[in-house]
C-alpha atoms as a PDB file:
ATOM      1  CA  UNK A   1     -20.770 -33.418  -0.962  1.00  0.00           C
ATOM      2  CA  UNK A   2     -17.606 -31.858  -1.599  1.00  0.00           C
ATOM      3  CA  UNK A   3     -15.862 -28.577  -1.330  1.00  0.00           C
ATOM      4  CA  UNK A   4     -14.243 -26.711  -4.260  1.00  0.00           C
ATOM      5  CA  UNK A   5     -11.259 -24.529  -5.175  1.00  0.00           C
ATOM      6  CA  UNK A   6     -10.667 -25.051  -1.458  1.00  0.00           C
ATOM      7  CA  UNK A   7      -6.884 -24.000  -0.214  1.00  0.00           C
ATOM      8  CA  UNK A   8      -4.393 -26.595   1.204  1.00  0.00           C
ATOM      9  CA  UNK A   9      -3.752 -27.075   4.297  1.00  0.00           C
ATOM     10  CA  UNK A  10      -1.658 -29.536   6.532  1.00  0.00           C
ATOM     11  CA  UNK A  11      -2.182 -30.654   9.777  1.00  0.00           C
ATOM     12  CA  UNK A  12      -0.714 -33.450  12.045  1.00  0.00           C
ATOM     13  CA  UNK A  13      -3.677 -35.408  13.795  1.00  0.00           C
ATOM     14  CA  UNK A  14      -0.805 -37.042  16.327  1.00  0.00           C
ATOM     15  CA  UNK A  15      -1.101 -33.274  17.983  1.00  0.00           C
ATOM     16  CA  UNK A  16      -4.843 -32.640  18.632  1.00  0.00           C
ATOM     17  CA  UNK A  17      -8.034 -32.167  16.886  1.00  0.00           C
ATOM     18  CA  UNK A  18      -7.865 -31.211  13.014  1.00  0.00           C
ATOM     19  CA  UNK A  19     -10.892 -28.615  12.255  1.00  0.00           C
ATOM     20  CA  UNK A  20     -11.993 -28.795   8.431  1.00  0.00           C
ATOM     21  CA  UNK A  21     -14.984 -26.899   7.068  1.00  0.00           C
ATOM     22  CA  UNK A  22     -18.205 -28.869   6.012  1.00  0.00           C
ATOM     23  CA  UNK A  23     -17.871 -30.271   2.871  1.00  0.00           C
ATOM     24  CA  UNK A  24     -13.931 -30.105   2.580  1.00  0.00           C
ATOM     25  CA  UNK A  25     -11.974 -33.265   1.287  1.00  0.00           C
ATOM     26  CA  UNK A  26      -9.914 -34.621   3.521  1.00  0.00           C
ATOM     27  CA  UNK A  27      -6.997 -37.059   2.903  1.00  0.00           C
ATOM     28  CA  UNK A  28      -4.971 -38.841   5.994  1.00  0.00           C
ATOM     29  CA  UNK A  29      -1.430 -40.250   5.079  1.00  0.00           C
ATOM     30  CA  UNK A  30      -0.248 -43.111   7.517  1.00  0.00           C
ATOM     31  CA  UNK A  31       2.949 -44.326   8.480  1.00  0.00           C
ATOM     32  CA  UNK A  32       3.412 -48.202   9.449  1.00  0.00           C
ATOM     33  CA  UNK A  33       6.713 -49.801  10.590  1.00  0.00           C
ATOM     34  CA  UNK A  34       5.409 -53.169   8.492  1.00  0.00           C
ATOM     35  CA  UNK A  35       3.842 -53.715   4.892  1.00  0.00           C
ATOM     36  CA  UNK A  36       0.174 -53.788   5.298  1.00  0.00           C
ATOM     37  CA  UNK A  37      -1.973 -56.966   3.609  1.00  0.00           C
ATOM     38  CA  UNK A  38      -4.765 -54.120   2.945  1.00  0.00           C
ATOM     39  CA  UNK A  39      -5.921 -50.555   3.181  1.00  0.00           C
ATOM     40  CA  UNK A  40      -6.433 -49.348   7.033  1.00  0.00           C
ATOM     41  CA  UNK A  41      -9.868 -48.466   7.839  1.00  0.00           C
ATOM     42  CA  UNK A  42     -11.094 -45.869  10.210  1.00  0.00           C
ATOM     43  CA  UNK A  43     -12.729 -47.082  13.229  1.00  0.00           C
ATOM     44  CA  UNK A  44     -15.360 -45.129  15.831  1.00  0.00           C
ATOM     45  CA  UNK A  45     -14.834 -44.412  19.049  1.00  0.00           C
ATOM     46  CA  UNK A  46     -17.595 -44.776  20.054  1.00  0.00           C
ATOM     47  CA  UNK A  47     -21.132 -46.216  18.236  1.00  0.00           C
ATOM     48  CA  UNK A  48     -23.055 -43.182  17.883  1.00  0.00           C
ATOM     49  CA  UNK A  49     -20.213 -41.361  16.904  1.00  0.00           C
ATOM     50  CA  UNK A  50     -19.715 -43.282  13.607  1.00  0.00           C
ATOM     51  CA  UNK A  51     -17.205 -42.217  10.809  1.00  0.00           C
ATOM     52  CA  UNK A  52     -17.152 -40.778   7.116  1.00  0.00           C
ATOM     53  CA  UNK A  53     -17.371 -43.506   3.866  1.00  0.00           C
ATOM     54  CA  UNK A  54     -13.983 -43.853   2.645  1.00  0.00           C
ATOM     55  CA  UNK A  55     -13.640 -42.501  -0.695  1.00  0.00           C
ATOM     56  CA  UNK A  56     -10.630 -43.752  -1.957  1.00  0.00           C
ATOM     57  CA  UNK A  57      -7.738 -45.882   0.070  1.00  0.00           C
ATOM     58  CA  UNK A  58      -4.255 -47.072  -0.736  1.00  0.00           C
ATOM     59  CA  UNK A  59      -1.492 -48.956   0.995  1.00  0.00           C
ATOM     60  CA  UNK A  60       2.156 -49.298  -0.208  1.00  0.00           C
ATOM     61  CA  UNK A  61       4.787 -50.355   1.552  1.00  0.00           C
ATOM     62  CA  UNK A  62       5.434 -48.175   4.623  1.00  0.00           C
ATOM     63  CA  UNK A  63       1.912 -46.755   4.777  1.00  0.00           C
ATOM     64  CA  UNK A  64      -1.458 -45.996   3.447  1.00  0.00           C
ATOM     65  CA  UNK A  65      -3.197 -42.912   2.129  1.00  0.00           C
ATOM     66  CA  UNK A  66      -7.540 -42.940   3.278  1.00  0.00           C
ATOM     67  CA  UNK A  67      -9.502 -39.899   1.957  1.00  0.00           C
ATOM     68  CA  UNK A  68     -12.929 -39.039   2.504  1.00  0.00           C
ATOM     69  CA  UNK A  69     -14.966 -36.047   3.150  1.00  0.00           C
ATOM     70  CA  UNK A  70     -17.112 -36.280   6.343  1.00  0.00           C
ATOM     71  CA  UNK A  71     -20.448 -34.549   7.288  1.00  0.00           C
ATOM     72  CA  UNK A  72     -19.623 -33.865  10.938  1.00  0.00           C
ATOM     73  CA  UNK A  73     -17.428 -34.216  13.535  1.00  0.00           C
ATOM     74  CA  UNK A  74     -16.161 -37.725  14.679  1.00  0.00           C
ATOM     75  CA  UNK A  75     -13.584 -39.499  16.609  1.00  0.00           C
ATOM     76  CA  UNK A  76     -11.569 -42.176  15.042  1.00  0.00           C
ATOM     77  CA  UNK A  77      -9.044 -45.076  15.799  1.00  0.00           C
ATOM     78  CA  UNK A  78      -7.215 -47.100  12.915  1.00  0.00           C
ATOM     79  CA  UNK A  79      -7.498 -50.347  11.892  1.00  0.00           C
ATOM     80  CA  UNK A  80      -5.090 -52.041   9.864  1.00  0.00           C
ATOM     81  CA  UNK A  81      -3.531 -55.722   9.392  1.00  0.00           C
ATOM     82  CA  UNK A  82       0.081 -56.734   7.992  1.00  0.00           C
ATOM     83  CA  UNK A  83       0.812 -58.774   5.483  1.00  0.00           C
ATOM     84  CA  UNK A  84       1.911 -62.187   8.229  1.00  0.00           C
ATOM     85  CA  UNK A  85      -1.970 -61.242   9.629  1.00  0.00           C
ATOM     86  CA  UNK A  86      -1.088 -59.146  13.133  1.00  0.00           C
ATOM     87  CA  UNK A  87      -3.214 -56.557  13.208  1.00  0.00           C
ATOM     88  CA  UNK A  88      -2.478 -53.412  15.238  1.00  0.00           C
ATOM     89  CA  UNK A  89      -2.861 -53.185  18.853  1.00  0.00           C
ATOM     90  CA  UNK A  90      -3.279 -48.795  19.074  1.00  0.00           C
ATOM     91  CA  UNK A  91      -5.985 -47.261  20.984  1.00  0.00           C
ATOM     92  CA  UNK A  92      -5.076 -44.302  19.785  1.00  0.00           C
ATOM     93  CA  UNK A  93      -8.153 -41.919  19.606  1.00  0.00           C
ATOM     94  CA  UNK A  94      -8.220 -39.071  16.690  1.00  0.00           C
ATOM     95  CA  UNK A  95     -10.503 -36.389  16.211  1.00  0.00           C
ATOM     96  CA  UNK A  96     -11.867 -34.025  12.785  1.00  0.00           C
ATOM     97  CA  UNK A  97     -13.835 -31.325  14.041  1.00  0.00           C
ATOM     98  CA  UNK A  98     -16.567 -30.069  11.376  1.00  0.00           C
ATOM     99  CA  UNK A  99     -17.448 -26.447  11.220  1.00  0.00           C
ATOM    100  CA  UNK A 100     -19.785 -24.794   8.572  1.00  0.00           C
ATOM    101  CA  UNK A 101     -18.075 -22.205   5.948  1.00  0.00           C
ATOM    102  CA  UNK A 102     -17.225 -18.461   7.529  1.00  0.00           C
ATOM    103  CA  UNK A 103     -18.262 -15.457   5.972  1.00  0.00           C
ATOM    104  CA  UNK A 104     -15.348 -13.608   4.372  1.00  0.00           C
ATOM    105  CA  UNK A 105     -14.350 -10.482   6.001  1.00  0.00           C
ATOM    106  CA  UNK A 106     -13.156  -7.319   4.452  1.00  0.00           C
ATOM    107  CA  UNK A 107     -11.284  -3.836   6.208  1.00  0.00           C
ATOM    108  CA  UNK A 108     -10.666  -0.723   4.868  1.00  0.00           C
ATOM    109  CA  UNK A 109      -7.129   0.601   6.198  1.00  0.00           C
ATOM    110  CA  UNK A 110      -6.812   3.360   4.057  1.00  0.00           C
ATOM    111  CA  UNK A 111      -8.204   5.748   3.582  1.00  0.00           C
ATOM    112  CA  UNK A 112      -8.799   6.140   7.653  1.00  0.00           C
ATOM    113  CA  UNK A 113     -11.109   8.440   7.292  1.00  0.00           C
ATOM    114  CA  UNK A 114     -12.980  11.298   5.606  1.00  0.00           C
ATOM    115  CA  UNK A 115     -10.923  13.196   2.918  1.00  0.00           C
ATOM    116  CA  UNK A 116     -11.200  16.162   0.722  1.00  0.00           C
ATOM    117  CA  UNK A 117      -9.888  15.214  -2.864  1.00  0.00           C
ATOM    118  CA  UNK A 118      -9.983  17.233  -6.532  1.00  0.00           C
ATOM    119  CA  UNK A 119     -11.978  15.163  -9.460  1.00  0.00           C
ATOM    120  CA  UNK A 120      -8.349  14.445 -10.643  1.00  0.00           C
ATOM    121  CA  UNK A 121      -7.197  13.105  -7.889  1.00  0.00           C
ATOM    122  CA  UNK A 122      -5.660   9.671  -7.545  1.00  0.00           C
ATOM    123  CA  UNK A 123      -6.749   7.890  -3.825  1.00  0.00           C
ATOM    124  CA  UNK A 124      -4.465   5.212  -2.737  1.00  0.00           C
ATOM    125  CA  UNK A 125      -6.640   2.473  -1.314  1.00  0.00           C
ATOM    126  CA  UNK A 126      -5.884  -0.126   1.142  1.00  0.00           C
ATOM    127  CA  UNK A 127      -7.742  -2.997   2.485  1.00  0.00           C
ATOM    128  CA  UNK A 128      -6.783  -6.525   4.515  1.00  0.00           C
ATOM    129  CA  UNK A 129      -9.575  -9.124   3.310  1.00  0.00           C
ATOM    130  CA  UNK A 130      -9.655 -12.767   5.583  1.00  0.00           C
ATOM    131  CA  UNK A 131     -11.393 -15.929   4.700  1.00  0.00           C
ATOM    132  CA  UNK A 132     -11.114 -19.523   5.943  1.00  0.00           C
ATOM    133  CA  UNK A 133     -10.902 -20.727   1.900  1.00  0.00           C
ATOM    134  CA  UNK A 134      -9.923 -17.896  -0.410  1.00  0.00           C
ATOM    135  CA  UNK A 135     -11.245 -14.879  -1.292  1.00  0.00           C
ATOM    136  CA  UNK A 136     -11.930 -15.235  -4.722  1.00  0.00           C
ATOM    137  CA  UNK A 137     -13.592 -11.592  -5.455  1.00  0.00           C
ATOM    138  CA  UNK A 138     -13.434  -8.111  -4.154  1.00  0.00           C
ATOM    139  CA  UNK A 139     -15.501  -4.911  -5.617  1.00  0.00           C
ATOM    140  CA  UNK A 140     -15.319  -1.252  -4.556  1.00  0.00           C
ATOM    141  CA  UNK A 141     -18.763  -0.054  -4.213  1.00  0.00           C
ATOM    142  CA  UNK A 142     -19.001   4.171  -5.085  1.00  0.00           C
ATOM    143  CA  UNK A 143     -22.382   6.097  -4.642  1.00  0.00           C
ATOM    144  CA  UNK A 144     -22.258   9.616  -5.138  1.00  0.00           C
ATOM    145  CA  UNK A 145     -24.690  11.476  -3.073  1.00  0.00           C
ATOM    146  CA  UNK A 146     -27.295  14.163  -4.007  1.00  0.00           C
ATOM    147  CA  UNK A 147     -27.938  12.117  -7.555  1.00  0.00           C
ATOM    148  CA  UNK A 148     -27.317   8.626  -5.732  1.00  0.00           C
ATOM    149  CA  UNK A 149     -25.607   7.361  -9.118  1.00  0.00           C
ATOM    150  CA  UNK A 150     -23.622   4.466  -8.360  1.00  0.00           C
ATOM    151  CA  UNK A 151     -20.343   2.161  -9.559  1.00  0.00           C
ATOM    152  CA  UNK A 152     -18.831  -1.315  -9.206  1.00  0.00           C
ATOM    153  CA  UNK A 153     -15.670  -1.820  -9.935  1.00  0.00           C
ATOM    154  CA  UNK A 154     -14.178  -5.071  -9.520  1.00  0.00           C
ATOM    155  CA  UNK A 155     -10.819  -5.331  -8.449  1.00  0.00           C
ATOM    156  CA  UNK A 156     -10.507  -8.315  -7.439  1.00  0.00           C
ATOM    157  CA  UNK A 157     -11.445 -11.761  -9.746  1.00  0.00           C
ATOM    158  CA  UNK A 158     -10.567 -15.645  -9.463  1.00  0.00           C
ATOM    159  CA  UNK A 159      -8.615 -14.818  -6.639  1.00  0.00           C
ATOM    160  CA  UNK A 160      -6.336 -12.082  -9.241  1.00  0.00           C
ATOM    161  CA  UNK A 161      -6.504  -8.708 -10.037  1.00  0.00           C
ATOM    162  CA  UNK A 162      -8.804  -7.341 -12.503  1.00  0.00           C
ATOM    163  CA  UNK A 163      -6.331  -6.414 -15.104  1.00  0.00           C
ATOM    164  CA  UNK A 164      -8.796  -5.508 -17.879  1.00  0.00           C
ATOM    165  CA  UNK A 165     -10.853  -3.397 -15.117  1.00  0.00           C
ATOM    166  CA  UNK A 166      -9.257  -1.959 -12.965  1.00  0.00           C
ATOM    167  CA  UNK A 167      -5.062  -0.904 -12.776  1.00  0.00           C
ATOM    168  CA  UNK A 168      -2.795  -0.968 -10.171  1.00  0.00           C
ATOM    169  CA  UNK A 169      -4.110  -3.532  -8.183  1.00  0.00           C
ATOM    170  CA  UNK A 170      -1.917  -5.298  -5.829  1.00  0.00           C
ATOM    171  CA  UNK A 171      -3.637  -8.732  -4.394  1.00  0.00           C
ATOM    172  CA  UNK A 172      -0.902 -10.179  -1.857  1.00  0.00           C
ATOM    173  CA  UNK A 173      -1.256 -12.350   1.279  1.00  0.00           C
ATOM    174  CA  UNK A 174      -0.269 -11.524   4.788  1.00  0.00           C
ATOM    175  CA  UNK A 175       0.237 -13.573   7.531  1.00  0.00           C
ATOM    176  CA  UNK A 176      -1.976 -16.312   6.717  1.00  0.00           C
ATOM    177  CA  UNK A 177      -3.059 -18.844   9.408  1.00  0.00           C
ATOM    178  CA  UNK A 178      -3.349 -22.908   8.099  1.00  0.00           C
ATOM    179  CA  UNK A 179      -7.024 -22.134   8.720  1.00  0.00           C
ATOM    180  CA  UNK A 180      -7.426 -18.681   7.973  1.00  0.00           C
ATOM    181  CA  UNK A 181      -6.096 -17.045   4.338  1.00  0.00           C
ATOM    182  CA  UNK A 182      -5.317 -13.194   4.615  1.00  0.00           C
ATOM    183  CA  UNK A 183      -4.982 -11.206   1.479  1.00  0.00           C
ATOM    184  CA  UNK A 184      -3.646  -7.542   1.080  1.00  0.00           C
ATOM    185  CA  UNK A 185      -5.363  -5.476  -1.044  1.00  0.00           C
ATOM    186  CA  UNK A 186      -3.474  -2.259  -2.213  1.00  0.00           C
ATOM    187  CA  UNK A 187      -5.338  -0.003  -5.578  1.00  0.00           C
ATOM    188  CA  UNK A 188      -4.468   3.478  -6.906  1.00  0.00           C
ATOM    189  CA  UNK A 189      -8.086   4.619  -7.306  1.00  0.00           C
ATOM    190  CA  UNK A 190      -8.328   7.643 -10.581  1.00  0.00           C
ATOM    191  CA  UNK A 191     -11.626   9.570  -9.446  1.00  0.00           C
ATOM    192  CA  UNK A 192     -11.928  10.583 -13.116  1.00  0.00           C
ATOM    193  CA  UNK A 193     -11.927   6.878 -14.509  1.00  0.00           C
ATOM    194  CA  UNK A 194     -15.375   6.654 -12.859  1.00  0.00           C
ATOM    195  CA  UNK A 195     -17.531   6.138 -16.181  1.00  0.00           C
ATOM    196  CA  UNK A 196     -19.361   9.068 -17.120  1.00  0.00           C
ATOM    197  CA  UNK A 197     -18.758  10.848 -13.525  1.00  0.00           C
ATOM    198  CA  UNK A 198     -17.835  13.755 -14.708  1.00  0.00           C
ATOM    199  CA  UNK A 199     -17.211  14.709 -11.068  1.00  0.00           C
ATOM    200  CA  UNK A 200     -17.583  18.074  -9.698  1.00  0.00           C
ATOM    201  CA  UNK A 201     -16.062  20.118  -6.947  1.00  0.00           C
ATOM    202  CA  UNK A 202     -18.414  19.532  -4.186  1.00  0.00           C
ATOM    203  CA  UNK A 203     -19.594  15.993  -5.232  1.00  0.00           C
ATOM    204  CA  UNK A 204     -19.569  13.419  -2.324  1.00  0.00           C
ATOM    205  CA  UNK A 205     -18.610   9.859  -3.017  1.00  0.00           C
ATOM    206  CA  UNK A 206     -19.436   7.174  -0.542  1.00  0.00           C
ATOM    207  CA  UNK A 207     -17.804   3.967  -1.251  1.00  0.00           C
ATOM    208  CA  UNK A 208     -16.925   0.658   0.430  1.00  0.00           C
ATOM    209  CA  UNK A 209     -15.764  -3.052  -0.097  1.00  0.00           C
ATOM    210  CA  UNK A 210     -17.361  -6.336  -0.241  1.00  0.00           C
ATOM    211  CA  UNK A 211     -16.039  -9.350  -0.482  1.00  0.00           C
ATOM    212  CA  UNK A 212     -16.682 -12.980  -1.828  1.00  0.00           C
ATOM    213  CA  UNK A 213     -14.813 -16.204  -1.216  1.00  0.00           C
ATOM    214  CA  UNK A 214     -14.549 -19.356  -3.310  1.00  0.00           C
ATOM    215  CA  UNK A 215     -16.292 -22.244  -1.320  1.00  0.00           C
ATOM    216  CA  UNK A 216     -19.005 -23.920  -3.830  1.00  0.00           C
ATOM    217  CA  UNK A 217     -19.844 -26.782  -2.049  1.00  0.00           C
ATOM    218  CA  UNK A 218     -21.792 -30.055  -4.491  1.00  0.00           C
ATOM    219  CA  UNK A 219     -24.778 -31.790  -2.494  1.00  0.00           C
ATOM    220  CA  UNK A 220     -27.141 -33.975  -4.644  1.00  0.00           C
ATOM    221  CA  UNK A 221     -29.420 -30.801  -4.751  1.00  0.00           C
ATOM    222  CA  UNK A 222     -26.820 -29.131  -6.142  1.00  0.00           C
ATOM    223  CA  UNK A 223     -23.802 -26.275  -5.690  1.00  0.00           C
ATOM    224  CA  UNK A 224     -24.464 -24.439  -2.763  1.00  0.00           C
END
């Protein structure tokens, strides 16, 4: 299986162990002081440990590219042989650590709390939303209470504002980590562009965020 509309990320496996999410594709680029007869292969540690089918492998003259998208966690060494037939003598050990998928996460910074507005009023709404792919949708829930009638308005879609539903979105990131994406959300919310509201002094809305991110992994079953 494989992991789409994933984010990029680079990591040197020379420093410590690399942690991917299940399903991701991974690709390792090698460096070689001599031009290799062959593609490297990736060698266990140990036998119950075992390592990932390669998918695709290349070697050119100062190195080799492997890629291959593993199940689980395993520890690796690598094999390779230059073109007079020496192979390599390093016992280096490498590691990919496998994690499953996180839940994205959405906040609300502003408002901070409850607030008196007119049906006219315009509510500037803030929110910091985290995944460890990309959030690729965010709606603001509304429920008004005493009738319970409710709204979705999506602000948020393919990772890009909603132009055609919703203006004056900002959708910016913030202080991203290589395995954590942070977006800034920032919307001018018009009370009276609520669809057939027709909101009343007194009326109390209720509203919140949720989020969605893109991971879609394909397993023979199919997209999960």
């Amino acid at each position: 299986g494989r992991a789409s509309n994933a984010t990029n990320g680079q990591f040197d496996l020379a420093q410590g162990p690399v942690a991917v999410v299940e399903g991701s594709g991974v690709r390792v680029r090698l460096g070689f002081n001599k031009p290799l007869a062959e593609a490297p292969v990736l060698t266990p540690v140990s036998a119950e440990n075992g390592v990932p089918e390669i998918k695709a492998a290349e070697a050119s003259e100062g190195g080799a590219l492997l890629a291959f998208a593993p199940e689980k966690s395993f520890r690796f060494r690598i094999a390779a042989k230059d073109r007079d037939g020496f192979a390599t003598s390093s016992l280096t050990e490498y590691e990919v650590t496998v994690r499953p998928d996180q839940s994205p996460s959405i906040q609300i910074d502003l408002p901070r709390r409850s607030e008196e507005r007119t049906p006219q009023a315009v509510v500037p709404l803030q929110a910091t939303a985290e995944d460890d792919f990309r959030v690729a949708e965010v709606r603001l829930h509304v429920k008004r209470l005493g009738d319970n009638r409710t709204w979705e308005l999506p602000l948020v879609m393919a990772s890009a504002p909603g132009k055609d539903v919703a203006k004056d979105v900002s959708w910016d990131e913030a202080n991203s980590a290589p395995d954590r994406t942070r977006m800034r959300l920032t919307h001018l919310w018009e009370l009276s562009a609520l669809k057939e509201a027709n909101l009343k002094p007194g009326d109390v809305l209720e509203f919140h965020l949720s989020a969605v991110d893109n991971y879609r992994r394909e397993t023979p079953q199919g997209v999960l």
